[in-house]
Protein backbone atom coordinates (compact mmCIF):
# COMPACT_ATOMS: atom_id res chain seq x y z
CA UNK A 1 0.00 0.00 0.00
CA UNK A 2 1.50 3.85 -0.79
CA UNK A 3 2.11 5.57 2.06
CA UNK A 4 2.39 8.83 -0.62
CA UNK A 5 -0.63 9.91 -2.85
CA UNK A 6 0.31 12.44 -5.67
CA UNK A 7 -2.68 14.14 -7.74
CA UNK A 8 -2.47 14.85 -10.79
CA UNK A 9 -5.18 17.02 -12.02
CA UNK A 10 -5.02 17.53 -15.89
CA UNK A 11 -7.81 17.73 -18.64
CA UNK A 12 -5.34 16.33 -21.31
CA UNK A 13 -4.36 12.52 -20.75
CA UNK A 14 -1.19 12.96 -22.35
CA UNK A 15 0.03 15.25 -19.54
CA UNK A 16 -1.33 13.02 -16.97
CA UNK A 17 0.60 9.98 -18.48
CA UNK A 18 3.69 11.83 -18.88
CA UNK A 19 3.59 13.20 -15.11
CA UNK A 20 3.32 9.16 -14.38
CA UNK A 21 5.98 7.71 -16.34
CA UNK A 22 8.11 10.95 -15.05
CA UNK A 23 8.35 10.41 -11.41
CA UNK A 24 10.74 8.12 -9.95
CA UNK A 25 9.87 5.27 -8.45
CA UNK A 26 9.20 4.90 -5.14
CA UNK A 27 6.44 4.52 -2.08
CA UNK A 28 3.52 6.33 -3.60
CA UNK A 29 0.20 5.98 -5.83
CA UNK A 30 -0.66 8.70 -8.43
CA UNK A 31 -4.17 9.63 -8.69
CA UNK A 32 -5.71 11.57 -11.92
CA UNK A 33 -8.31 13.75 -12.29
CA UNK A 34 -9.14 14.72 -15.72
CA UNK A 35 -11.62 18.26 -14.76
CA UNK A 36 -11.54 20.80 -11.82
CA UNK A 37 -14.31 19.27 -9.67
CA UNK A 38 -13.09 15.69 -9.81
CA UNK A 39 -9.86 16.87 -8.54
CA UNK A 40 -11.08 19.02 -5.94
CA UNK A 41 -12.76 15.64 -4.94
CA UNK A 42 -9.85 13.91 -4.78
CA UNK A 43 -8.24 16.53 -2.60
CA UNK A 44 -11.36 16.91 -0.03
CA UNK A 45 -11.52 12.75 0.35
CA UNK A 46 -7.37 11.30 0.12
CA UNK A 47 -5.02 12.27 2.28
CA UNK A 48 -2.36 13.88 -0.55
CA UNK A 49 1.06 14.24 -0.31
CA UNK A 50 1.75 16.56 -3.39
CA UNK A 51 -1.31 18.15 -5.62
CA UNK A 52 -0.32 18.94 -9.26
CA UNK A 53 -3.08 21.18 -10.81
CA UNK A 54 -3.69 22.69 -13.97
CA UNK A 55 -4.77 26.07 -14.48
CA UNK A 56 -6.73 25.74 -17.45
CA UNK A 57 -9.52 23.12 -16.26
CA UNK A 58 -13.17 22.23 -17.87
CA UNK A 59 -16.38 21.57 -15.04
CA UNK A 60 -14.05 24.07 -12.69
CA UNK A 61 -11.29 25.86 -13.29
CA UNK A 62 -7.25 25.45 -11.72
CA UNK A 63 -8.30 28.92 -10.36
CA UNK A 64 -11.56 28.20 -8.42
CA UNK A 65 -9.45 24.53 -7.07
CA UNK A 66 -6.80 26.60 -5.85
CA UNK A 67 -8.96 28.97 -4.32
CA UNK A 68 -11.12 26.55 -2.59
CA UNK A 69 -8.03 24.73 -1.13
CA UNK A 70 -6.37 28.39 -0.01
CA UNK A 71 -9.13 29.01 2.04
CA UNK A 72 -8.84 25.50 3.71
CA UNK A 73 -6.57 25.73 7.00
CA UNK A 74 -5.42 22.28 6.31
CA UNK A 75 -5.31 21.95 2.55
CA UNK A 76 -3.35 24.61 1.54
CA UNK A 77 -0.66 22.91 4.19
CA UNK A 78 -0.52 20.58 0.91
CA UNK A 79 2.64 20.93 -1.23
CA UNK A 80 1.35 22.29 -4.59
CA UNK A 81 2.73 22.48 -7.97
CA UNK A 82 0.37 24.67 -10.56
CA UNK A 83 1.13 23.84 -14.22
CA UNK A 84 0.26 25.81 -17.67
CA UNK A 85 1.46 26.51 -20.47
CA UNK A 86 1.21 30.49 -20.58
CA UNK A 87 2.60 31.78 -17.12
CA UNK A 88 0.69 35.01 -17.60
CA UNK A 89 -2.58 33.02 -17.03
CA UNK A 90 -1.42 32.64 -13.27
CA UNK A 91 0.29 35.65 -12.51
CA UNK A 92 -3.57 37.64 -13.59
CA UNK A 93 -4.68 35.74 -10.49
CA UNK A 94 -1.68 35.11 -8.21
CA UNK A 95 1.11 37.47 -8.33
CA UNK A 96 4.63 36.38 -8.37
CA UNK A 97 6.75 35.56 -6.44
CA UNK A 98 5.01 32.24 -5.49
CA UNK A 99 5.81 31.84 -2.06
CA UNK A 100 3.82 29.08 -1.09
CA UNK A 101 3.49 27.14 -4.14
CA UNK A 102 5.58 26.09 -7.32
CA UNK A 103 5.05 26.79 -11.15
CA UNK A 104 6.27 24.61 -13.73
CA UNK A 105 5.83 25.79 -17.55
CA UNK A 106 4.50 23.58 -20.11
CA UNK A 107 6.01 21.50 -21.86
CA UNK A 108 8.69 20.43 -19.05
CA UNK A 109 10.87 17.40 -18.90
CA UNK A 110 11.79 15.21 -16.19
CA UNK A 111 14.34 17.32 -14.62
CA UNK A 112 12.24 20.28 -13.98
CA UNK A 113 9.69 18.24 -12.74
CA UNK A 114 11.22 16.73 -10.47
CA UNK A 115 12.86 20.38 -9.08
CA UNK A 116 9.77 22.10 -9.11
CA UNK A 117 8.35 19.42 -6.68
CA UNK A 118 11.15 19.75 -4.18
CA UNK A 119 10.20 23.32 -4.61
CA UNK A 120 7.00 22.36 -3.71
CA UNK A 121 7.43 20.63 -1.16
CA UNK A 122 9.39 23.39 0.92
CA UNK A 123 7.58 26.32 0.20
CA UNK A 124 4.86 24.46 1.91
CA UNK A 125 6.38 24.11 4.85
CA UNK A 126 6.57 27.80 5.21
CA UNK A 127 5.19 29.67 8.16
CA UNK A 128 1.90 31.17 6.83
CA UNK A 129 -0.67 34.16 8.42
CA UNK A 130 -3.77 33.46 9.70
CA UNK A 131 -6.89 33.11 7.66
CA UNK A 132 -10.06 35.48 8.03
CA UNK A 133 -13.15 34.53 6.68
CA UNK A 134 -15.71 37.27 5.06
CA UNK A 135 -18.61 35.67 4.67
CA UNK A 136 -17.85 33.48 1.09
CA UNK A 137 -14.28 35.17 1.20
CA UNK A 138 -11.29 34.31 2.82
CA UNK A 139 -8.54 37.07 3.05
CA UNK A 140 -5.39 37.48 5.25
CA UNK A 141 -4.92 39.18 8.38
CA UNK A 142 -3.55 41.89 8.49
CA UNK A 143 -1.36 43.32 11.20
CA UNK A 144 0.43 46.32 11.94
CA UNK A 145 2.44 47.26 14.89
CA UNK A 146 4.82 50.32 16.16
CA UNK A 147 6.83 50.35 19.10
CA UNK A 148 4.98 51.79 22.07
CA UNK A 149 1.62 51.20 20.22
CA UNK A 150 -0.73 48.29 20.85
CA UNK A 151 -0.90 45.88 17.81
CA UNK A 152 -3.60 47.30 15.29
CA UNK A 153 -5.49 44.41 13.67
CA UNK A 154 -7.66 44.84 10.59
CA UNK A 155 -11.40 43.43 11.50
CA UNK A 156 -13.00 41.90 8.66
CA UNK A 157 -16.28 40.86 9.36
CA UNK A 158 -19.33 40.43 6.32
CA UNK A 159 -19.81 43.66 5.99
CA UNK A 160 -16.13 45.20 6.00
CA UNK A 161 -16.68 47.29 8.76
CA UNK A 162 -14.10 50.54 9.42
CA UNK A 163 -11.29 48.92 11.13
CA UNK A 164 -10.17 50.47 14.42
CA UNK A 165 -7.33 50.71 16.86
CA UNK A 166 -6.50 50.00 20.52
CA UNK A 167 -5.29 52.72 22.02
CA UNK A 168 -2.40 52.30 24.09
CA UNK A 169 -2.82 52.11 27.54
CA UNK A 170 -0.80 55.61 28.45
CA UNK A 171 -3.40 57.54 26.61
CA UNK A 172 -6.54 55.90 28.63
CA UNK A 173 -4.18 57.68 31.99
CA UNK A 174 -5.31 61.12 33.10
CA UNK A 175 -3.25 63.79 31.44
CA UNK A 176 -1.10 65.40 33.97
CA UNK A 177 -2.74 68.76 34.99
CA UNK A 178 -0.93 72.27 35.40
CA UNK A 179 -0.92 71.87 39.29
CA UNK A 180 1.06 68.31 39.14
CA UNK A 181 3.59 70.07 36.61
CA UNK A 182 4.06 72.77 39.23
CA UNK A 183 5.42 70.35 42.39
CA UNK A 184 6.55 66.51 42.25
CA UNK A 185 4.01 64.01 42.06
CA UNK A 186 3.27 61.49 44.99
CA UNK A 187 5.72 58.89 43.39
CA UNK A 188 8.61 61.82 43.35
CA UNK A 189 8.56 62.08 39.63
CA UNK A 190 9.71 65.87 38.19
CA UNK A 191 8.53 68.54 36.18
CA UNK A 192 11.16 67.47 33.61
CA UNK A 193 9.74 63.58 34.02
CA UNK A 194 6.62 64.81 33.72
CA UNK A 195 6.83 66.96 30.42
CA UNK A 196 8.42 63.98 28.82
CA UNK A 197 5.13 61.61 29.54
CA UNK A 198 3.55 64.50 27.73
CA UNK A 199 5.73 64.63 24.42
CA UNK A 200 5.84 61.10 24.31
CA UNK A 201 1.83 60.82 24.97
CA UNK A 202 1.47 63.42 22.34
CA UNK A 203 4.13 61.30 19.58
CA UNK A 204 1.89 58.20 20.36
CA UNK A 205 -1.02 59.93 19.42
CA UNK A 206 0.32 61.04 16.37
CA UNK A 207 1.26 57.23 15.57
CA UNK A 208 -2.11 56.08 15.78
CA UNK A 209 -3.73 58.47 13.94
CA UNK A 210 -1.03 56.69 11.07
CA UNK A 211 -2.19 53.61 11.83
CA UNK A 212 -5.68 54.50 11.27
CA UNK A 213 -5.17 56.15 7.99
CA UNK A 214 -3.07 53.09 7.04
CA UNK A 215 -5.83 50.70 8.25
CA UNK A 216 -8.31 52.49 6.39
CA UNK A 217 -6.81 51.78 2.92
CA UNK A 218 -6.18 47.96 4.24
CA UNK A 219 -10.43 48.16 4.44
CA UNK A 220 -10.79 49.89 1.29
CA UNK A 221 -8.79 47.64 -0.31
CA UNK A 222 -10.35 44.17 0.98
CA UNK A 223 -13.35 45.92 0.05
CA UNK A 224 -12.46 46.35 -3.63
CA UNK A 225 -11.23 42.54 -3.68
CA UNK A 226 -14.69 40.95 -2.32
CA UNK A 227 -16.85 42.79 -4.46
């Protein structure tokens, strides 16, 4: 029995064949799948070692496949290897570089093959962010942090609401008034201590009012993806 399934999903039997005959031999069974939705099949029911998908698919297309797996926490962990014949076809969808998955140009011969699963196979093991789902969508999380500022995370509910910041906890404090500046404070801090919270209070401020604009176009942009 193969402890190592490899899918091959290709409309054209040829490719399929020569993928086969290609591979060394060893511990594993190649599966086919001659359409989009027969792969994706495959890929939902057999625990897969490598997935080799077309772009260009009839029924569903290498697109919508790799999509549907993306959004899957555990089967985009799945070394993938997309194949077509005009690279431009992929980069319209999926901009290079290709950090989590391989491309291999048709026609290709053995050697490159057998490189661009290795590839494959370690791009996959790269750390990758966390998923967030809105609603049908899945996009990325997005994160974005300063010193002395509270991490900013973009929400992304259904509706794409305005993403917002956590202030950092020195700005919730009471701002020193003019009588504190005057004499030391019960903890023996100084004027000069004390008119340093304030500039640094006031720099703070001015950082989050960054991150807002910043996380506003991170909204407006998820916004004009999902539509």
């Amino acid at each position: 029995m193969a402890s190592n399934k490899i899918l091959v999903i290709d409309d054209t039997t040829v490719v399929r064949v020569k993928v086969r005959e290609m591979l060394p031999p060893g511990n594993f069974e190649v599966l086919e799948a001659k359409d989009g939705l027969e792969g994706l099949n495959f890929i939902l029911q057999e625990k897969l070692s490598l997935i080799m998908l077309d772009f260009l698919l009839p029924k569903m297309s290498g697109w919508e496949v790799f999509q549907k797996v993306q959004a899957d926490p555990e089967l985009r962990k799945i070394p993938l290897v997309i194949m077509s014949g005009r690279k431009e076809e992929v980069t319209e969808k999926i901009t290079e570089p290709f950090e989590y998955f391989e491309f291999l140009g048709k026609p290709f011969d053995q050697k490159q093959l057998i490189n661009a699963i290795k590839l494959a196979m370690t791009k996959a093991k790269q750390p990758r962010p966390e998923l967030v789902p809105v609603g049908a969508v899945t996009v990325k999380k997005g994160t974005v942090a300063t010193s002395g500022v509270t991490t900013a995370t973009v929400a992304a509910p259904s509706a794409v609401t305005t993403a917002t910041v956590a202030a950092p906890s020195a700005v919730n404090t009471a701002m020193p008034t003019a009588a504190s500046n005057a004499t030391p404070t019960a903890g023996g801090a100084s004027n000069a201590e004390i008119s340093a919270l304030n500039e640094k209070i006031v720099k703070m401020q001015a950082e989050i009012d960054g991150l807002k604009k910043q996380l506003t176009q991170v909204v407006t942009f998820i916004k004009q993806k999902i539509k």
